[in-house]
C-alpha atoms as a PDB file:
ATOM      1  CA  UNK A   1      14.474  16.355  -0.989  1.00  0.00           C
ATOM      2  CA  UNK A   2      13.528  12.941  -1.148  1.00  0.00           C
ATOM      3  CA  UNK A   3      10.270  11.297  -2.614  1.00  0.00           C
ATOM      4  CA  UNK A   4       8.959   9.244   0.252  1.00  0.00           C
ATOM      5  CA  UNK A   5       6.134   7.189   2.460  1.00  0.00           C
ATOM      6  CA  UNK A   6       5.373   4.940   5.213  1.00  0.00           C
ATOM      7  CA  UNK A   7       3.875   1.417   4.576  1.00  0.00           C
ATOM      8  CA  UNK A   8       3.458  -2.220   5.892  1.00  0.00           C
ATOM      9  CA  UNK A   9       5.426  -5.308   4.516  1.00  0.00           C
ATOM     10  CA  UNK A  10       3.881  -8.212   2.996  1.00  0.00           C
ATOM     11  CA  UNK A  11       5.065 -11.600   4.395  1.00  0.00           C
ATOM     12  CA  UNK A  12       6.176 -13.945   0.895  1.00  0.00           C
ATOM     13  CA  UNK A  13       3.729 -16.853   1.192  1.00  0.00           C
ATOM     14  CA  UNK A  14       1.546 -13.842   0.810  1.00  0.00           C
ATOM     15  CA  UNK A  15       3.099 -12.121  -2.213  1.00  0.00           C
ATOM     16  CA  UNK A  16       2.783 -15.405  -3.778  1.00  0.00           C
ATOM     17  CA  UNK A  17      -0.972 -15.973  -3.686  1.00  0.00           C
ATOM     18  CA  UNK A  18      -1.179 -12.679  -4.996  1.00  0.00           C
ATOM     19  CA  UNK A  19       1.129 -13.202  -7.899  1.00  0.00           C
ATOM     20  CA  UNK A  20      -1.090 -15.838  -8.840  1.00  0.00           C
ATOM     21  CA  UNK A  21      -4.291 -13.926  -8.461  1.00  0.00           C
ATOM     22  CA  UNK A  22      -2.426 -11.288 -10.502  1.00  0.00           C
ATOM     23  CA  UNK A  23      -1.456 -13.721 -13.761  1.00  0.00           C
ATOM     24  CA  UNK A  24      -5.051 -14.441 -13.508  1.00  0.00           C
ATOM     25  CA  UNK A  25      -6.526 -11.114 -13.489  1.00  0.00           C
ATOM     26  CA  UNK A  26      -6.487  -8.747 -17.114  1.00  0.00           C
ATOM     27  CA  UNK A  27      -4.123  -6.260 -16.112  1.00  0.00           C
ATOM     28  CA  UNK A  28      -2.251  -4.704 -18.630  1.00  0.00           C
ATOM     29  CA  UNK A  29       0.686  -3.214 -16.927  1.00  0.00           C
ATOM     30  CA  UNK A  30       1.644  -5.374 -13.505  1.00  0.00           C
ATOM     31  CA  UNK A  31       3.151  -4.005 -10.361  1.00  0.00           C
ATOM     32  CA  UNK A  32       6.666  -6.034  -9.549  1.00  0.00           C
ATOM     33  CA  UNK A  33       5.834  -8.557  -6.819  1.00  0.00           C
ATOM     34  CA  UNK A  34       8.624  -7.072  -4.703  1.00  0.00           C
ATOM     35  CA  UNK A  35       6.656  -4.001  -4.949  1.00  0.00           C
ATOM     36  CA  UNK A  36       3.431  -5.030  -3.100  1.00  0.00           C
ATOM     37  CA  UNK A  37       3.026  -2.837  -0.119  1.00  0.00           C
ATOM     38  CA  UNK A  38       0.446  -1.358   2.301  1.00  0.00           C
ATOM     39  CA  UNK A  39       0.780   2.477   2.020  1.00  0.00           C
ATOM     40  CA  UNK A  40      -0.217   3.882   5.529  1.00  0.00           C
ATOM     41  CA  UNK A  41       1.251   7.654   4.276  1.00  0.00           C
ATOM     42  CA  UNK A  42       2.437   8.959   1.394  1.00  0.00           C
ATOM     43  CA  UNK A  43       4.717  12.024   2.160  1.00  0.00           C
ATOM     44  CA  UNK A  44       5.345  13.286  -1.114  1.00  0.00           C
ATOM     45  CA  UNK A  45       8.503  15.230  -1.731  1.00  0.00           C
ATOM     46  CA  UNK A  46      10.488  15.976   1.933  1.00  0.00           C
ATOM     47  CA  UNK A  47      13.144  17.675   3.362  1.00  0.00           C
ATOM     48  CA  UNK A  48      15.741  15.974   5.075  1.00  0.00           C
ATOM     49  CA  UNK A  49      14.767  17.776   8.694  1.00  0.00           C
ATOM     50  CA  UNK A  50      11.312  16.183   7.765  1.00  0.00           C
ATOM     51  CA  UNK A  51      12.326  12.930   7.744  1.00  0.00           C
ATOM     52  CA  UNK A  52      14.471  13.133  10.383  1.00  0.00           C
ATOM     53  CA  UNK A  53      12.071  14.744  12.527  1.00  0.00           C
ATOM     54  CA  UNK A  54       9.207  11.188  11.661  1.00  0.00           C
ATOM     55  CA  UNK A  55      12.289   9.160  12.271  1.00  0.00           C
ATOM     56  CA  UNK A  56      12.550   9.878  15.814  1.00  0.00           C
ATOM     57  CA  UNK A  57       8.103   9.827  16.000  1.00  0.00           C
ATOM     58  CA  UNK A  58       8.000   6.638  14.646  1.00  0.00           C
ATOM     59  CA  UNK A  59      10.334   5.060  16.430  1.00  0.00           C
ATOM     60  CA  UNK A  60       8.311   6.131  19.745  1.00  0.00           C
ATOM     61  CA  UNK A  61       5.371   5.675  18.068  1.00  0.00           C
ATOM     62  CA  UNK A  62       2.898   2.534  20.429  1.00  0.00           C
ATOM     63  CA  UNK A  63       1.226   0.490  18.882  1.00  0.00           C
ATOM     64  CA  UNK A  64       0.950  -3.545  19.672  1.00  0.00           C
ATOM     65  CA  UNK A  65       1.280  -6.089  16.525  1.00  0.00           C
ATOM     66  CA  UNK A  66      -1.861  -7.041  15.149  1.00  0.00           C
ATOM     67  CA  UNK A  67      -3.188  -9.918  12.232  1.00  0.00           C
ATOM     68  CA  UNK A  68      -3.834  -8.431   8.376  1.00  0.00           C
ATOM     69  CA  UNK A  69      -5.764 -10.425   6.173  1.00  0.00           C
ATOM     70  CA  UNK A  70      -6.956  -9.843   2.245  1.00  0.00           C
ATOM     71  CA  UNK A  71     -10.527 -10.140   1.185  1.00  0.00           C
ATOM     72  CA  UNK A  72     -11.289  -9.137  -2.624  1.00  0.00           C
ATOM     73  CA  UNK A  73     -10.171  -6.675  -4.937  1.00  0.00           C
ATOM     74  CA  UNK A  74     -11.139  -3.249  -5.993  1.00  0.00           C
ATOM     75  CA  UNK A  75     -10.876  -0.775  -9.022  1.00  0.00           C
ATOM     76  CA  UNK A  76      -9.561   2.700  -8.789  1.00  0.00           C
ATOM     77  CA  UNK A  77     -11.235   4.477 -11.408  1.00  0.00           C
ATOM     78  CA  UNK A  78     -14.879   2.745 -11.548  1.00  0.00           C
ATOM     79  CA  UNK A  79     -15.487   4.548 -14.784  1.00  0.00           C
ATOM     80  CA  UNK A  80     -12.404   5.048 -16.361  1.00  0.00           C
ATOM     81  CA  UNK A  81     -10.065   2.339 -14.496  1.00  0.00           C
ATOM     82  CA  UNK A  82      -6.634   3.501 -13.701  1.00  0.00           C
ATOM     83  CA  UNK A  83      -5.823   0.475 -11.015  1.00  0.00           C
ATOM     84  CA  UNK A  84      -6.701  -2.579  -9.829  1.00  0.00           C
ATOM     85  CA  UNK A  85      -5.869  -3.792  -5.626  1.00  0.00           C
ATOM     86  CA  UNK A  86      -6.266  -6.536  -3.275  1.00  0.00           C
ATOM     87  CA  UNK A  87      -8.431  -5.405  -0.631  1.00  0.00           C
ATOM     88  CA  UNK A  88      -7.857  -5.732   3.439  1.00  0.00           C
ATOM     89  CA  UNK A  89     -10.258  -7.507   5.201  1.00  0.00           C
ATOM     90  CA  UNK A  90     -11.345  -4.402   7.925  1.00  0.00           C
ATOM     91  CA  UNK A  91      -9.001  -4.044  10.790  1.00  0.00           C
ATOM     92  CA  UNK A  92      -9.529  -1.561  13.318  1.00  0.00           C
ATOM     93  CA  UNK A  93      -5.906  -1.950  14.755  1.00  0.00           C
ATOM     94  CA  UNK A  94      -4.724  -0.826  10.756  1.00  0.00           C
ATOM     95  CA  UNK A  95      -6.863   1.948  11.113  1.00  0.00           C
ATOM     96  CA  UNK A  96      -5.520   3.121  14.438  1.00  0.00           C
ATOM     97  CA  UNK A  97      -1.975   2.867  12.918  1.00  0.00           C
ATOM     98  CA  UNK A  98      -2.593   4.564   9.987  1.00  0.00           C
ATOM     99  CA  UNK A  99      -4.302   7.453  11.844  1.00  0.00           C
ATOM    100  CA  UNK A 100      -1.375   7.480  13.939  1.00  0.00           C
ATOM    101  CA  UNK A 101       1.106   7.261  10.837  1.00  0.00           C
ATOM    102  CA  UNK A 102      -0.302  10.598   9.640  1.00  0.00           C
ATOM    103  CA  UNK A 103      -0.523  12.275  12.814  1.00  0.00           C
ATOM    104  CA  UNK A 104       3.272  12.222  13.544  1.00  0.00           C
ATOM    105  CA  UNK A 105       3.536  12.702  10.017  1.00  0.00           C
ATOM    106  CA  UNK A 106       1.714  16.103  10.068  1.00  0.00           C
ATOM    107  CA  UNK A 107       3.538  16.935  13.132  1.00  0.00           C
ATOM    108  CA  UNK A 108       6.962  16.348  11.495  1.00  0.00           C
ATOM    109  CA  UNK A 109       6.246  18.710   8.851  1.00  0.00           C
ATOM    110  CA  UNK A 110       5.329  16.299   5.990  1.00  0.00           C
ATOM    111  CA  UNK A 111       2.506  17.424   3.828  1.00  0.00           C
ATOM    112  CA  UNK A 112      -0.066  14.143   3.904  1.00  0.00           C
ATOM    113  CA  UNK A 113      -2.497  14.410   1.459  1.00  0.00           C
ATOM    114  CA  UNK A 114      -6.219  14.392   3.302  1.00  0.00           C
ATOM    115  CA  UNK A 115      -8.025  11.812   2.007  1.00  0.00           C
ATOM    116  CA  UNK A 116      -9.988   8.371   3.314  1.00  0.00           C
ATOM    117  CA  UNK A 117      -7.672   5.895   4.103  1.00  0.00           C
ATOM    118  CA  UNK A 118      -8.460   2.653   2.076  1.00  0.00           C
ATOM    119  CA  UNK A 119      -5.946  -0.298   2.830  1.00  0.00           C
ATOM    120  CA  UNK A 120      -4.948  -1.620  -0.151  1.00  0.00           C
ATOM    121  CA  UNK A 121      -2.571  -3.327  -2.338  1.00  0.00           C
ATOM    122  CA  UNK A 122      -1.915  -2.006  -5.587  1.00  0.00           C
ATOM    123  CA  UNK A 123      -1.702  -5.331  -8.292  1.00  0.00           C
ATOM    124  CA  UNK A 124      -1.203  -3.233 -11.386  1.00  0.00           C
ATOM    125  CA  UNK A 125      -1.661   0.482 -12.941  1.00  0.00           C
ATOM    126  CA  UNK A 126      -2.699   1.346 -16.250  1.00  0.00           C
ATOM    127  CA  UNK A 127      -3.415   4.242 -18.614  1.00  0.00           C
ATOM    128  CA  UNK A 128      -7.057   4.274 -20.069  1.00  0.00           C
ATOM    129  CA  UNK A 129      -8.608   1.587 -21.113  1.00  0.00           C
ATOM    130  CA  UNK A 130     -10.467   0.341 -23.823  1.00  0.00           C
ATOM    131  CA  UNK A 131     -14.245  -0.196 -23.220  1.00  0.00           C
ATOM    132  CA  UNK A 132     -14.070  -3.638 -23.715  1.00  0.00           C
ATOM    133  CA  UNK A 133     -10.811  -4.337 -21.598  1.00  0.00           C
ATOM    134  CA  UNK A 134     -12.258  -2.428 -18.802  1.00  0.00           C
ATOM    135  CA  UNK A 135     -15.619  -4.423 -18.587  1.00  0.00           C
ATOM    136  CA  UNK A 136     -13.148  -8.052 -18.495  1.00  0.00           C
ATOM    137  CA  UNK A 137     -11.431  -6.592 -15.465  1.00  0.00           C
ATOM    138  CA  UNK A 138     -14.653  -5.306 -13.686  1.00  0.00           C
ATOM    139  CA  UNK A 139     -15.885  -9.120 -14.240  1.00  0.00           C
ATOM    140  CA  UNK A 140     -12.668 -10.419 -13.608  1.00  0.00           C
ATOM    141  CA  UNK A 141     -12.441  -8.478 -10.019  1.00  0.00           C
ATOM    142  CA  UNK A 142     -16.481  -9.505  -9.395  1.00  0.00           C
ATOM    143  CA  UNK A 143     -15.725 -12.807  -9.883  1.00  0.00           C
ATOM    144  CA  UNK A 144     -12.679 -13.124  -7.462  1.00  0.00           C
ATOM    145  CA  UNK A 145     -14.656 -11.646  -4.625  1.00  0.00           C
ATOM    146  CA  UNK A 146     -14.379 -14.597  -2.788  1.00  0.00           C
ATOM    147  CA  UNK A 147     -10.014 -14.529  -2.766  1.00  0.00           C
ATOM    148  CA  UNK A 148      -8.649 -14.240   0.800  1.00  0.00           C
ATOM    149  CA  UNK A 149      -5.406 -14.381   2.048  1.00  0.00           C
ATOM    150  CA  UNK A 150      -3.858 -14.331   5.461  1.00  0.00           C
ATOM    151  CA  UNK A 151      -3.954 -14.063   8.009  1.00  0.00           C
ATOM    152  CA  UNK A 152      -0.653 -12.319   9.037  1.00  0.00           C
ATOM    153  CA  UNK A 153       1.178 -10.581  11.682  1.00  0.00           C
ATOM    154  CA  UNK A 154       1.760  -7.029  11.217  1.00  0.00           C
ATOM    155  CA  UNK A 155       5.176  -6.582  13.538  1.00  0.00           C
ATOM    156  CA  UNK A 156       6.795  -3.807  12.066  1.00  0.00           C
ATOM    157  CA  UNK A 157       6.256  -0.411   9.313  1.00  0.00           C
ATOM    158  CA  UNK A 158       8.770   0.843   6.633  1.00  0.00           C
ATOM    159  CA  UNK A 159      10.020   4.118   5.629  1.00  0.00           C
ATOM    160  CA  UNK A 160      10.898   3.808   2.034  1.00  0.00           C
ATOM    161  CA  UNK A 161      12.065   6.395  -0.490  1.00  0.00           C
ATOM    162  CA  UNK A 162      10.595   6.431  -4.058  1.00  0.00           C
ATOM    163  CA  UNK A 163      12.454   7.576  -7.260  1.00  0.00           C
ATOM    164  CA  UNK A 164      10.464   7.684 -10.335  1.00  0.00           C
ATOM    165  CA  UNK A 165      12.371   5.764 -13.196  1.00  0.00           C
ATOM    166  CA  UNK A 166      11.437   5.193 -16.798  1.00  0.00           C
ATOM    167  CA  UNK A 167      10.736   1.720 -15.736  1.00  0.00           C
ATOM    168  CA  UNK A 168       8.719   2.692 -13.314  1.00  0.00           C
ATOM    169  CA  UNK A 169       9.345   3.618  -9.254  1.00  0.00           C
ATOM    170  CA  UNK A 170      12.056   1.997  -7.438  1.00  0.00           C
ATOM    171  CA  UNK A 171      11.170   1.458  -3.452  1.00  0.00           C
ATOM    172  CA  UNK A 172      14.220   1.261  -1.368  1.00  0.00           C
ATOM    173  CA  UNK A 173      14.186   1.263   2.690  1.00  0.00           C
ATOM    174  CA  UNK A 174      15.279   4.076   4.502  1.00  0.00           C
ATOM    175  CA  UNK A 175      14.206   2.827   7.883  1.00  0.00           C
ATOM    176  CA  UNK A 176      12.311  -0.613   9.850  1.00  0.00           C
ATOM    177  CA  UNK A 177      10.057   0.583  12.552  1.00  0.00           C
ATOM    178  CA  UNK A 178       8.910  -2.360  14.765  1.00  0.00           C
ATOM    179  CA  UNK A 179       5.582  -2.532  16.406  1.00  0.00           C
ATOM    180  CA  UNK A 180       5.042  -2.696  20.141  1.00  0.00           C
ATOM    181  CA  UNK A 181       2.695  -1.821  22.526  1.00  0.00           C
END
């Protein structure tokens, strides 16, 4: 069994703005720069049939590059915070992917969770926080409203497997997927 999903890339002049937006923002615990991804399905815990079976979907899988661009951030959590994101500007070409993502997903045999698809990128993760500490990041996120980054071709998707460490998860790619229509 291996712990994986399928996400989007983010191009390094990008990853760099948002390092800087993350120094500035008040989160306690930081997701690693060379962690920043765009999750388009998380399969959980598959078997290797599984994965071999989306292997051979994705790589048929249509789909023509498109531009990605940031606009904001976002709390998960509103009233007990548990992460903060960068936002995607709306895309309807991400959407369509995504959709399309889960589908073959589904059809493989992976066990997607059903839930609204929100595009983001995850900045940092944190247990609870204190009252105080939660109302500086809710200003903190308010006030950077206005960040935007991009845009950026989207040209290809990523299988990657997770394992859970003390330190944290480790992503490692299994498999590049490139886009074309």
């Amino acid at each position: 069994m291996i712990r994986a999903f399928v996400a989007l890339d983010i191009p390094g002049d990008v990853e760099s703005q948002l390092a800087v937006q993350q120094f500035l923002l008040p989160i306690p615990r930081k997701v690693a720069r060379d962690q920043f991804h765009i999750t388009l399905a998380f399969l959980g815990e598959v078997r290797d049939e599984v994965l071999e079976a989306l292997h051979d979907d994705l790589l048929s899988l249509r789909m023509p590059p498109f531009d990605l661009s940031l606009s904001g951030f976002g709390i998960f959590g509103k009233a007990k915070p548990t992460s903060v994101y960068a936002a995607l500007a709306p895309s309807a070409a991400l959407d369509r992917l995504q959709a399309k993502v889960e589908r073959v997903a589904r059809v493989a045999g992976a066990d997607v969770p059903s839930r609204r698809f929100l595009p983001h990128i995850t900045l940092g993760r944190f247990p609870a926080l204190l009252p105080e500490d939660a109302v500086r990041l809710e200003r903190a996120v308010i006030n950077g409203a206005g960040f935007r980054a991009g845009p950026w071709q989207v040209a290809e998707m990523v299988l990657y497997q997770s394992t859970l460490t003390q330190d944290g998860p480790r992503y490692d790619v299994l498999a590049r997927y490139p886009l074309r229509g």
